[in-house]
PDB file of N, CA and C in Angstrom:
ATOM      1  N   UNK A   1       0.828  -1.196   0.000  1.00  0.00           N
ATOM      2  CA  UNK A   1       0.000   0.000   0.000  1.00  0.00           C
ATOM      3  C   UNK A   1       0.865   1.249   0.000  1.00  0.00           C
ATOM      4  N   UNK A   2       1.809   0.658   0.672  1.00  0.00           N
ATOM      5  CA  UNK A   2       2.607   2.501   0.607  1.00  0.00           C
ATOM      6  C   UNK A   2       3.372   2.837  -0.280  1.00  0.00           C
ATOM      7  N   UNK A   3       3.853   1.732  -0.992  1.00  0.00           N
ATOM      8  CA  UNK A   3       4.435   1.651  -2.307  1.00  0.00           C
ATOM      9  C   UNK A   3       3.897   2.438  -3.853  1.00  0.00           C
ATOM     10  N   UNK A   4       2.672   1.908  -3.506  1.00  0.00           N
ATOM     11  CA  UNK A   4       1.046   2.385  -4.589  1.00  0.00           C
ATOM     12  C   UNK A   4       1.266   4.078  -4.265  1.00  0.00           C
ATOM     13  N   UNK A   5       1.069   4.318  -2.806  1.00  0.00           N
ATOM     14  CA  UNK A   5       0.415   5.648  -2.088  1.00  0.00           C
ATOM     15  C   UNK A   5       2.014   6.794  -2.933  1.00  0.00           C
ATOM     16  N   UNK A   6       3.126   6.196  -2.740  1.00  0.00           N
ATOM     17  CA  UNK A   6       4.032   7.016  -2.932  1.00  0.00           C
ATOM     18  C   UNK A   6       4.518   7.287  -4.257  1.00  0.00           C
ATOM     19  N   UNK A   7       3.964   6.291  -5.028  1.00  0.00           N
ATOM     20  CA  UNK A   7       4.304   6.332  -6.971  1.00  0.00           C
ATOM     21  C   UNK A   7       2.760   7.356  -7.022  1.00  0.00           C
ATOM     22  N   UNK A   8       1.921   7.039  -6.671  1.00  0.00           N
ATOM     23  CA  UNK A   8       0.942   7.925  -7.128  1.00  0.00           C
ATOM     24  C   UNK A   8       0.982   9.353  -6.495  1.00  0.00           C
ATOM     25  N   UNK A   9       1.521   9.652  -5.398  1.00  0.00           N
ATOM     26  CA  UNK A   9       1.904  10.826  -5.262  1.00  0.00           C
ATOM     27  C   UNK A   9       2.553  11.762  -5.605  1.00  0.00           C
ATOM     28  N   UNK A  10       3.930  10.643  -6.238  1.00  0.00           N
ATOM     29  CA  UNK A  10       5.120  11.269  -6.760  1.00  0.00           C
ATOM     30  C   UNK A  10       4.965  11.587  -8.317  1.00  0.00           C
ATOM     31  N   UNK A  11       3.829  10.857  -8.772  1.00  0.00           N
ATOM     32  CA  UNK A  11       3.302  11.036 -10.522  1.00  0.00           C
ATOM     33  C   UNK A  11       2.754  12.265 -10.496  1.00  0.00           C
ATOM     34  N   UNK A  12       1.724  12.580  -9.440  1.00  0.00           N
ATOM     35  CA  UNK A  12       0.822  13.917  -9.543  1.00  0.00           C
ATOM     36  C   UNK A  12       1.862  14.743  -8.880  1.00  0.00           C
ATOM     37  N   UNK A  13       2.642  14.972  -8.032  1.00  0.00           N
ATOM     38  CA  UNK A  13       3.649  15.746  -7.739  1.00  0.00           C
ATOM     39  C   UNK A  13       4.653  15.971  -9.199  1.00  0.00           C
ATOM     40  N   UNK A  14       4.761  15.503 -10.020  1.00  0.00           N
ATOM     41  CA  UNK A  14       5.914  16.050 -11.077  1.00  0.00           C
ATOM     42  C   UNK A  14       4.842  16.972 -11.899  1.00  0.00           C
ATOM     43  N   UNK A  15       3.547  15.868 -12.271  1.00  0.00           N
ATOM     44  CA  UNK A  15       2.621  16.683 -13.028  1.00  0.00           C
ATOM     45  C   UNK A  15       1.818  18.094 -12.586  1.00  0.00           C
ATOM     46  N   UNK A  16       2.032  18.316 -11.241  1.00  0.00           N
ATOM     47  CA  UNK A  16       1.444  19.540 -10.685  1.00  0.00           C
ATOM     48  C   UNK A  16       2.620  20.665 -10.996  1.00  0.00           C
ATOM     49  N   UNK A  17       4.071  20.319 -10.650  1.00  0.00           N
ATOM     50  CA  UNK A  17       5.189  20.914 -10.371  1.00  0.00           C
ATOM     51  C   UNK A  17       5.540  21.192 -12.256  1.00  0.00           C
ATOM     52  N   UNK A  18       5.216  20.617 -12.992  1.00  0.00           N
ATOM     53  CA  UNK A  18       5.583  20.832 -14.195  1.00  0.00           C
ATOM     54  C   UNK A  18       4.460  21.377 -15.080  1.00  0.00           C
ATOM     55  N   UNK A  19       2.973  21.919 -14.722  1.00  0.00           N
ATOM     56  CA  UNK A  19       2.086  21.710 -15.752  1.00  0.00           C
ATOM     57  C   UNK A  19       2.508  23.436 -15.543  1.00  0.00           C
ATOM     58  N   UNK A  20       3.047  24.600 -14.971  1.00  0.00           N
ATOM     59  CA  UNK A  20       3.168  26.014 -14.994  1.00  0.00           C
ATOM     60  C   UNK A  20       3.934  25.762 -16.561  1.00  0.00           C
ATOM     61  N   UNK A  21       5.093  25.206 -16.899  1.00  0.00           N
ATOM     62  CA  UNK A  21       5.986  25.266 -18.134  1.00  0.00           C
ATOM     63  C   UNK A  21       5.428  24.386 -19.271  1.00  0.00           C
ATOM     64  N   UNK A  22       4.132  23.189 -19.071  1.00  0.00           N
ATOM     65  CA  UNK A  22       4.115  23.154 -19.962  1.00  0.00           C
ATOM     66  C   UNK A  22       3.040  22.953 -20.600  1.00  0.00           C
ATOM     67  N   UNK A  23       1.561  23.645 -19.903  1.00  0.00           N
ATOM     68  CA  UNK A  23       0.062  24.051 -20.454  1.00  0.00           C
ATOM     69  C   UNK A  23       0.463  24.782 -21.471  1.00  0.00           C
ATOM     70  N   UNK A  24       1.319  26.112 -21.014  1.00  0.00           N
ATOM     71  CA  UNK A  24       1.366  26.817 -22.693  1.00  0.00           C
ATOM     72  C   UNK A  24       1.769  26.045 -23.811  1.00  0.00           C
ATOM     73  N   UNK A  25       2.810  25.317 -23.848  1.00  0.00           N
ATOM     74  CA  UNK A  25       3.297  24.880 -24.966  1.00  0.00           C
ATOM     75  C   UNK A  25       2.329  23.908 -25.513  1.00  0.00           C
ATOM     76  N   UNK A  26       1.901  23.378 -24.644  1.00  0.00           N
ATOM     77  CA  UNK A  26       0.526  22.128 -25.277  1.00  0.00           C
ATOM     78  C   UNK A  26      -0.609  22.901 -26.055  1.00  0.00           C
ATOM     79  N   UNK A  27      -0.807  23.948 -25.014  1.00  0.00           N
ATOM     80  CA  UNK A  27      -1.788  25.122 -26.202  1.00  0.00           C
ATOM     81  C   UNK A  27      -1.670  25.228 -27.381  1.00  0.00           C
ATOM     82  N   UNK A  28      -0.188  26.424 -27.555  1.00  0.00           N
ATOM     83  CA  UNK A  28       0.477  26.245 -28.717  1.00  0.00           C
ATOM     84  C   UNK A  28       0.292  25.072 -29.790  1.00  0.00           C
ATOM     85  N   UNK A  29       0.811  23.912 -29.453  1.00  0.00           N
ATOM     86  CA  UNK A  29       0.980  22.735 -30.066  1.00  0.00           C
ATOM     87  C   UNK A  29      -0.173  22.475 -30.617  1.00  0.00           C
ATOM     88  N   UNK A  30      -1.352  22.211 -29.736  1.00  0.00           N
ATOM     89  CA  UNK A  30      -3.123  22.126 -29.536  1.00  0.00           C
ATOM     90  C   UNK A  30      -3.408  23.077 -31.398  1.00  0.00           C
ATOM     91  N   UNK A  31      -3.185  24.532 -30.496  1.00  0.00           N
ATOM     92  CA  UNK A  31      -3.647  25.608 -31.626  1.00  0.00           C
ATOM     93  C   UNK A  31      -3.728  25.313 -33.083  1.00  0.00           C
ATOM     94  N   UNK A  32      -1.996  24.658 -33.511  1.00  0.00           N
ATOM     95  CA  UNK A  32      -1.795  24.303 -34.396  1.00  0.00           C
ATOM     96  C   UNK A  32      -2.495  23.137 -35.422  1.00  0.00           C
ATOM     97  N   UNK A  33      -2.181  21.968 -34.730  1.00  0.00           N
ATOM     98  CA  UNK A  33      -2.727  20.947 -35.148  1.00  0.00           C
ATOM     99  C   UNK A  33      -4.187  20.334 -34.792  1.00  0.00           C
ATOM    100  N   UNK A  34      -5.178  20.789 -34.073  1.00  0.00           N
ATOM    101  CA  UNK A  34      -6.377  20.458 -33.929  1.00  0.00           C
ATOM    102  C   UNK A  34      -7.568  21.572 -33.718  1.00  0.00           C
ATOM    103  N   UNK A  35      -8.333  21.372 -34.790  1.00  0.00           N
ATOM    104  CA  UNK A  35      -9.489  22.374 -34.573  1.00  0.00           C
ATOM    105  C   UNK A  35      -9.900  22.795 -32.876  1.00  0.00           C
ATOM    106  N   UNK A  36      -9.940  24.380 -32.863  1.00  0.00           N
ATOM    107  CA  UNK A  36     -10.178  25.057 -31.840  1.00  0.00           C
ATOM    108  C   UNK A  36     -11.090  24.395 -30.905  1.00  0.00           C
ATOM    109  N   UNK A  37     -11.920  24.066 -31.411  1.00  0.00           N
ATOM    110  CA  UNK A  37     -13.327  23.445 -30.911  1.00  0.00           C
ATOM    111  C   UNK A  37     -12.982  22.285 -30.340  1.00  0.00           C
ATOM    112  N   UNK A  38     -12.057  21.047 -31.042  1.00  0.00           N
ATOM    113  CA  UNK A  38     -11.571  19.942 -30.208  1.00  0.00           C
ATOM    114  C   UNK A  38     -10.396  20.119 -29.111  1.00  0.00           C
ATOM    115  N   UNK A  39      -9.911  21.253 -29.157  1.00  0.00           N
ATOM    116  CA  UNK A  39      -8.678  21.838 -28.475  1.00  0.00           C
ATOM    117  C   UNK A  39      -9.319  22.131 -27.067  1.00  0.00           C
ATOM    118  N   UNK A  40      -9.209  21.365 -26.254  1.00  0.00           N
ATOM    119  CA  UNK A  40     -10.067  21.689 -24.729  1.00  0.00           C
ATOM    120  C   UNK A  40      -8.762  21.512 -23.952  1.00  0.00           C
ATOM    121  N   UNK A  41      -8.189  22.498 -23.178  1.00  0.00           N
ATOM    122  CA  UNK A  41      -7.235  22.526 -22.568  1.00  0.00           C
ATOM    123  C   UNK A  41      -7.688  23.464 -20.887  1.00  0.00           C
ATOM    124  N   UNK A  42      -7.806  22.809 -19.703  1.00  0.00           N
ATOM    125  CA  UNK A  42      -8.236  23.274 -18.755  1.00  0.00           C
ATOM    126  C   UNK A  42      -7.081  24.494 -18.323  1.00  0.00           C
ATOM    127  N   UNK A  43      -7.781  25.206 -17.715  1.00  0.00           N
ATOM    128  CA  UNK A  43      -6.870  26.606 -17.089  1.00  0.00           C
ATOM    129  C   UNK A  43      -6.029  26.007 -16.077  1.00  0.00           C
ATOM    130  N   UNK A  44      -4.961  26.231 -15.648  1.00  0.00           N
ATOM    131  CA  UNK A  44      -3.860  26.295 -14.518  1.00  0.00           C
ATOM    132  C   UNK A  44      -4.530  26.053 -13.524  1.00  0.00           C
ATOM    133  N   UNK A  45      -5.430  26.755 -12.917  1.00  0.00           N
ATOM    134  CA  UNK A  45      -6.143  26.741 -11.539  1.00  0.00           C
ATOM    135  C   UNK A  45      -6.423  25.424 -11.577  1.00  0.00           C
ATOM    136  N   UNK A  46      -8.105  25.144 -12.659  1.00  0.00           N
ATOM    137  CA  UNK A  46      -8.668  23.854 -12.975  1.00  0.00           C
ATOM    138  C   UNK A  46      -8.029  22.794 -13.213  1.00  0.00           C
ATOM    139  N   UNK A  47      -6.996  22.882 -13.624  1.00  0.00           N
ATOM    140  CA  UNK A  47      -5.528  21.875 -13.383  1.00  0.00           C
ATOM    141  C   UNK A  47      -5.331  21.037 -11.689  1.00  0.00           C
ATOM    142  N   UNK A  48      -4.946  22.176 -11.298  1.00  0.00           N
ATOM    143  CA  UNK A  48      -4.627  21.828 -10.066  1.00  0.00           C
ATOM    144  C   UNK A  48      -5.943  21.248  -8.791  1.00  0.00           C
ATOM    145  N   UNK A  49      -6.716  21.986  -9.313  1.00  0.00           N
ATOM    146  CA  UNK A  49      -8.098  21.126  -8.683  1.00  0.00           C
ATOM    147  C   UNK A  49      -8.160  20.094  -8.671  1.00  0.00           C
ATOM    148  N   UNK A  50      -7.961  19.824 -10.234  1.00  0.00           N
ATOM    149  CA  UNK A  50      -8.724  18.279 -10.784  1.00  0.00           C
ATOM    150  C   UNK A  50      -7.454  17.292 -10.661  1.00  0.00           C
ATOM    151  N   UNK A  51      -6.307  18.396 -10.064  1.00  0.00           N
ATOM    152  CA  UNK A  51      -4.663  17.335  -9.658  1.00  0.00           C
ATOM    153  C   UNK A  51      -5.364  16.580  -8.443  1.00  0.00           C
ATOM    154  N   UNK A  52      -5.652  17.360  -7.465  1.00  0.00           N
ATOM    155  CA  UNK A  52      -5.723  17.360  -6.381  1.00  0.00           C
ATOM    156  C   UNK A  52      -6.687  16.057  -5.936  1.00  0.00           C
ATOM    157  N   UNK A  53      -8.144  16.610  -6.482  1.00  0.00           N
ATOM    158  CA  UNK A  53      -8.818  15.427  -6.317  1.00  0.00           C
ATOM    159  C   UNK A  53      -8.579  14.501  -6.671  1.00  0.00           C
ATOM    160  N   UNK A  54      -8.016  14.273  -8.021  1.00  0.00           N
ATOM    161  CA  UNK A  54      -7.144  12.792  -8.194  1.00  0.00           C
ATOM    162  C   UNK A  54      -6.137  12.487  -7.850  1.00  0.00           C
ATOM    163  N   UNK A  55      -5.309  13.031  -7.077  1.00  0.00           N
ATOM    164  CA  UNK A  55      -4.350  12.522  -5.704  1.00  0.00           C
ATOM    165  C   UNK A  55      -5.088  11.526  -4.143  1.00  0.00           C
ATOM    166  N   UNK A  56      -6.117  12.813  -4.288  1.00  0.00           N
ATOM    167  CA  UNK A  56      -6.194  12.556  -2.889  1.00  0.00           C
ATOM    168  C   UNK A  56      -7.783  11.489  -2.991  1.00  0.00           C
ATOM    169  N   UNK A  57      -8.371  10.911  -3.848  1.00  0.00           N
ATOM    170  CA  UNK A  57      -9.747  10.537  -3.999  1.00  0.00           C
ATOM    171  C   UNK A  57      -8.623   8.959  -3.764  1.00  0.00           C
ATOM    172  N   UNK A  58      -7.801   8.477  -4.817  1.00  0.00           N
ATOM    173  CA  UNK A  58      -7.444   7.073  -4.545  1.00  0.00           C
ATOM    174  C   UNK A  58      -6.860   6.870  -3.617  1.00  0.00           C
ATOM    175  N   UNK A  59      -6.222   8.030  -2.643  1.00  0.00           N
ATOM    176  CA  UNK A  59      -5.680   7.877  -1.760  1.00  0.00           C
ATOM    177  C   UNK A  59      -6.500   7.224  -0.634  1.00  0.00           C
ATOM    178  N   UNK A  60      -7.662   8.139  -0.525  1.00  0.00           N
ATOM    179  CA  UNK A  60      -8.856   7.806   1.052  1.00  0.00           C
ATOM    180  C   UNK A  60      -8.951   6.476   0.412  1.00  0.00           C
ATOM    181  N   UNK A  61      -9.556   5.863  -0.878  1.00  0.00           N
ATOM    182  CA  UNK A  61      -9.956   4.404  -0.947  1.00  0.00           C
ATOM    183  C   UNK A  61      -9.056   3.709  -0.672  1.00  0.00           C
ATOM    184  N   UNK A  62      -8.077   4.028  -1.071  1.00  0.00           N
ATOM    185  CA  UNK A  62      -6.484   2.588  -1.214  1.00  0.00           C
ATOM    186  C   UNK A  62      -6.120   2.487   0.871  1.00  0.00           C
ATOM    187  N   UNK A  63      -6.699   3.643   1.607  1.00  0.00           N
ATOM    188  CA  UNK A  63      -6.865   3.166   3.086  1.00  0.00           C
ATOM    189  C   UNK A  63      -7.725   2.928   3.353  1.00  0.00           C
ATOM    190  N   UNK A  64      -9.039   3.218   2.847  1.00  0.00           N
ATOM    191  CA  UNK A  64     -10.456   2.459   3.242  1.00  0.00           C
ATOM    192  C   UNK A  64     -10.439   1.187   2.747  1.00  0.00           C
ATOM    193  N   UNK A  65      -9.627   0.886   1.453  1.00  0.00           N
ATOM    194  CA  UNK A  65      -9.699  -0.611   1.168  1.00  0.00           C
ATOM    195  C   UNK A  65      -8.678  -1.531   2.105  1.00  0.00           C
ATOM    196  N   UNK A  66      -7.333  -1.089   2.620  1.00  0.00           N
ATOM    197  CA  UNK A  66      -6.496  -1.788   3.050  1.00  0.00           C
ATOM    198  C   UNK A  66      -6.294  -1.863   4.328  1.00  0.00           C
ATOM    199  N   UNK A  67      -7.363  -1.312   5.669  1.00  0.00           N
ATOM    200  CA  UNK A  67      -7.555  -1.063   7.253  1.00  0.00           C
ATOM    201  C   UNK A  67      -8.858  -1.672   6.732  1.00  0.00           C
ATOM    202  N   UNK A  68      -8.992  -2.498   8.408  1.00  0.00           N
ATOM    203  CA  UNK A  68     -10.341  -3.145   8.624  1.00  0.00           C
ATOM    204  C   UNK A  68      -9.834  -4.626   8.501  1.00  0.00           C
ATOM    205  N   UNK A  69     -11.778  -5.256   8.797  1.00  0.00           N
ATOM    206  CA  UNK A  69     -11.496  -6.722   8.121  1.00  0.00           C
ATOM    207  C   UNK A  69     -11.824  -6.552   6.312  1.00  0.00           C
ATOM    208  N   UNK A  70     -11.330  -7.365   5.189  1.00  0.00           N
ATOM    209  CA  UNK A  70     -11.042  -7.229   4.709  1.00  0.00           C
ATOM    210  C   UNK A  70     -12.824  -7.974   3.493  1.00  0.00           C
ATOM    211  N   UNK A  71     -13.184  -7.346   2.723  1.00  0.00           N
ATOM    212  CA  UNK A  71     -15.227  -6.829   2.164  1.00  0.00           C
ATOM    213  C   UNK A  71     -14.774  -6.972   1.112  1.00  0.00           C
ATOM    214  N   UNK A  72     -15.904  -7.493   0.420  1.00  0.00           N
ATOM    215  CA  UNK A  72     -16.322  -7.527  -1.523  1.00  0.00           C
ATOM    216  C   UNK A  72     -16.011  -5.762  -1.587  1.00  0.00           C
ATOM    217  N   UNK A  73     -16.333  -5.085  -0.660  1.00  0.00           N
ATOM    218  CA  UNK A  73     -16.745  -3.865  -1.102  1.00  0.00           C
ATOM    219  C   UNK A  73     -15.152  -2.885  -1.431  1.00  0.00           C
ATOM    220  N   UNK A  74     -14.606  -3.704  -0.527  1.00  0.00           N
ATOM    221  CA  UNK A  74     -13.327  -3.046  -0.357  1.00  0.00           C
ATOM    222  C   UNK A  74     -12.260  -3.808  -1.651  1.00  0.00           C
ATOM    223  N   UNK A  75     -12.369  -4.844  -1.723  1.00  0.00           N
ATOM    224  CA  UNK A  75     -12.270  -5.322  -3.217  1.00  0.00           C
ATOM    225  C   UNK A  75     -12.432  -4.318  -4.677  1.00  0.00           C
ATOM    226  N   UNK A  76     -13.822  -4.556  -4.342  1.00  0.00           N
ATOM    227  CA  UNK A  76     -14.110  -3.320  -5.810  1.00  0.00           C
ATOM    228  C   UNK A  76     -13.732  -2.068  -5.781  1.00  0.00           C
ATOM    229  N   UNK A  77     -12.936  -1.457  -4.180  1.00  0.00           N
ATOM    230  CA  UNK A  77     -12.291  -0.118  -4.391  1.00  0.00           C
ATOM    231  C   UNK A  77     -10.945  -0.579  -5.180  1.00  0.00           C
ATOM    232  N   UNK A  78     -10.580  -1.682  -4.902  1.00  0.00           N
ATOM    233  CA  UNK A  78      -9.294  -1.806  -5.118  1.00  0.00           C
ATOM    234  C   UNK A  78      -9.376  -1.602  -6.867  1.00  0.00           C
ATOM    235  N   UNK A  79     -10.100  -2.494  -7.403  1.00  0.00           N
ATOM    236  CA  UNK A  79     -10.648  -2.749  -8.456  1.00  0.00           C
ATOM    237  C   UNK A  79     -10.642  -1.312  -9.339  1.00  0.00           C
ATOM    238  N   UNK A  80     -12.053  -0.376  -8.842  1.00  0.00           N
ATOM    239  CA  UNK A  80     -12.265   0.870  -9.076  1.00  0.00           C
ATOM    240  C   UNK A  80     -11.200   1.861  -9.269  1.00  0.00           C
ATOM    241  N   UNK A  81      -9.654   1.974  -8.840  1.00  0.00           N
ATOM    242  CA  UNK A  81      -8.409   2.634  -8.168  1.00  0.00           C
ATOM    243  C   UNK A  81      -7.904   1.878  -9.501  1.00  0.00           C
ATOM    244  N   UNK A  82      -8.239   0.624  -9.375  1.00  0.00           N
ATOM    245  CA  UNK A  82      -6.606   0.117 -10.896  1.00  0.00           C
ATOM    246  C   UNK A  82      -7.249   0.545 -12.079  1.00  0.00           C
ATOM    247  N   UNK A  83      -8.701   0.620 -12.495  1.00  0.00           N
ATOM    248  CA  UNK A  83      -9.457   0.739 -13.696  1.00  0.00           C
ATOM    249  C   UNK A  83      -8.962   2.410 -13.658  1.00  0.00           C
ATOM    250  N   UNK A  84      -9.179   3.457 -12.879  1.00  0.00           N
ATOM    251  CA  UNK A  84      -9.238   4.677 -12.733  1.00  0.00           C
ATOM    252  C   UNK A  84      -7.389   4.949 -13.600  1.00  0.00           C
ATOM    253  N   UNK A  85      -6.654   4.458 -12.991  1.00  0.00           N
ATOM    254  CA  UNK A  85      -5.223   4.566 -13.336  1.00  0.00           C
ATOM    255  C   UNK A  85      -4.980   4.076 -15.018  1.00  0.00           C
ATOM    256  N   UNK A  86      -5.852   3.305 -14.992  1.00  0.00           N
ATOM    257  CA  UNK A  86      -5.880   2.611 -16.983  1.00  0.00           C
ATOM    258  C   UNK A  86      -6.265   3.963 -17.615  1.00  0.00           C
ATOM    259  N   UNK A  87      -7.470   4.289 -16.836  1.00  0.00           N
ATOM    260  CA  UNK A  87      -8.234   5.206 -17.799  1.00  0.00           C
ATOM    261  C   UNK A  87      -7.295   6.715 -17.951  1.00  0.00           C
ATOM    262  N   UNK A  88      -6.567   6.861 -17.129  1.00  0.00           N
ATOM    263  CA  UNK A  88      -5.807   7.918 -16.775  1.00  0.00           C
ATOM    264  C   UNK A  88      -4.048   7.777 -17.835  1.00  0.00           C
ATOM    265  N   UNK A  89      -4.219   6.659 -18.294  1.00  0.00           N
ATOM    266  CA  UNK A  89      -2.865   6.407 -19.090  1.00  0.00           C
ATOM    267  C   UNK A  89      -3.804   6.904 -20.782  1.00  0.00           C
ATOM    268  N   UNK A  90      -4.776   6.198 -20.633  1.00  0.00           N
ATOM    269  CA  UNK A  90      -5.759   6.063 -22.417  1.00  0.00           C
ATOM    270  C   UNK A  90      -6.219   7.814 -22.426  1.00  0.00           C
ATOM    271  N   UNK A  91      -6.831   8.187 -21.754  1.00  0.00           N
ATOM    272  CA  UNK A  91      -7.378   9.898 -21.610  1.00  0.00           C
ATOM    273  C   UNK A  91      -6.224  10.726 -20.341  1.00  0.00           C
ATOM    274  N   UNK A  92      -5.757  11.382 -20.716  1.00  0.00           N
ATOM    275  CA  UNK A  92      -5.110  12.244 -21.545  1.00  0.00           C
ATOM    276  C   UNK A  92      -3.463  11.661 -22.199  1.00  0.00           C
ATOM    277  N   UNK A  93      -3.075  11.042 -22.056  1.00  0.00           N
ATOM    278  CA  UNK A  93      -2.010  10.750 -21.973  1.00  0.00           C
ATOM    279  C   UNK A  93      -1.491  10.449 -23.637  1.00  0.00           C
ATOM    280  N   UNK A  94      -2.259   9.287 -23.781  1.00  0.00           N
ATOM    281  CA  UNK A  94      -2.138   8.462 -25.267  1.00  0.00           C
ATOM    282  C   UNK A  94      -2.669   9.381 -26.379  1.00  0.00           C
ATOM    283  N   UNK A  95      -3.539  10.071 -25.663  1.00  0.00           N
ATOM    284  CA  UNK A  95      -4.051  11.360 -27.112  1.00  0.00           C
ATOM    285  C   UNK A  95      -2.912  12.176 -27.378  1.00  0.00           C
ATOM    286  N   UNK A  96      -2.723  13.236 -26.077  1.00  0.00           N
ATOM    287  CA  UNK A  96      -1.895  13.790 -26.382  1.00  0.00           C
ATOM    288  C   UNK A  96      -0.490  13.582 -26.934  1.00  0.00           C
ATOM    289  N   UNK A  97      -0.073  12.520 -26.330  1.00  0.00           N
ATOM    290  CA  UNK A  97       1.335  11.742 -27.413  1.00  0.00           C
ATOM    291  C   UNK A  97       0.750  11.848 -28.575  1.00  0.00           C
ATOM    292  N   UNK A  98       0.047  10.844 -29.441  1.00  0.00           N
ATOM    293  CA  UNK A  98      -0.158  10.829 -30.526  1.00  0.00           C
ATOM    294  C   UNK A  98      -0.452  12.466 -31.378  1.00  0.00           C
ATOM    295  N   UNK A  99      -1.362  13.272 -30.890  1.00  0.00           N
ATOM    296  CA  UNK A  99      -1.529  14.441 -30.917  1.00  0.00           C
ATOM    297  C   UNK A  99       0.098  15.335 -31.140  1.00  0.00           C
ATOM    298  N   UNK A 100       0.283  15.643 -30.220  1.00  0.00           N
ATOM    299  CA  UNK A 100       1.530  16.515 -30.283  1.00  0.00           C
ATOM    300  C   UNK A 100       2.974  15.623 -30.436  1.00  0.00           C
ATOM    301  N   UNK A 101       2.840  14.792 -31.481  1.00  0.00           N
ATOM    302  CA  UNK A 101       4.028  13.819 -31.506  1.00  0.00           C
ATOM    303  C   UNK A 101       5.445  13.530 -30.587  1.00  0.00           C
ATOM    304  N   UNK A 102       4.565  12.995 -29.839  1.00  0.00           N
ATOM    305  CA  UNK A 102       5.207  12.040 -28.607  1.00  0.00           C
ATOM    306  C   UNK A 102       5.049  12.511 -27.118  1.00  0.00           C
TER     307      UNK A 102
END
């Protein structure tokens, strides 16, 4: 668990610490190659919000799933936490590579 707790901290910690240098350039990049309209790029602030809650949302489950006796329910957090991390490699990640080449 603390292994999980500290890679996922340390992922949204580079991406919080690095998105000031490089929202603009993705803009830029965005501007160029994809119609305005598909070009959805959240503001700095809204960045860091939506960092935040996805730091700290798998965090409370990955200890609500791993304290206690051990539930189907707490299972499907575990479950819910690995699907969330897939979806988080496929949206934004894999677009934007392909998008702004590499």
């Amino acid at each position: 668990m603390v292994g999980f707790l500290s890679v996922w901290c340390c992922h949204n910690l580079e991406e919080g610490l690095a998105a000031k240098a490089y929202f603009p350039k993705v803009r830029d990049l965005l501007s160029e190659r994809v119609p305005i309209a598909m070009a959805v790029v959240p503001s700095l602030e809204q960045f860091y919000i939506a960092l935040a809650g996805a730091t700290l949302l798998p965090l409370v489950l990955t200890v609500i799933a791993n304290t206690g006796k051990p539930t189907q329910l707490k299972s499907y957090l575990v479950a819910v936490i690995a699907a969330g991390l897939l979806v988080n490699v496929f949206i934004p990640h894999v677009p934007a590579a392909i998008v702004l080449g590499g």
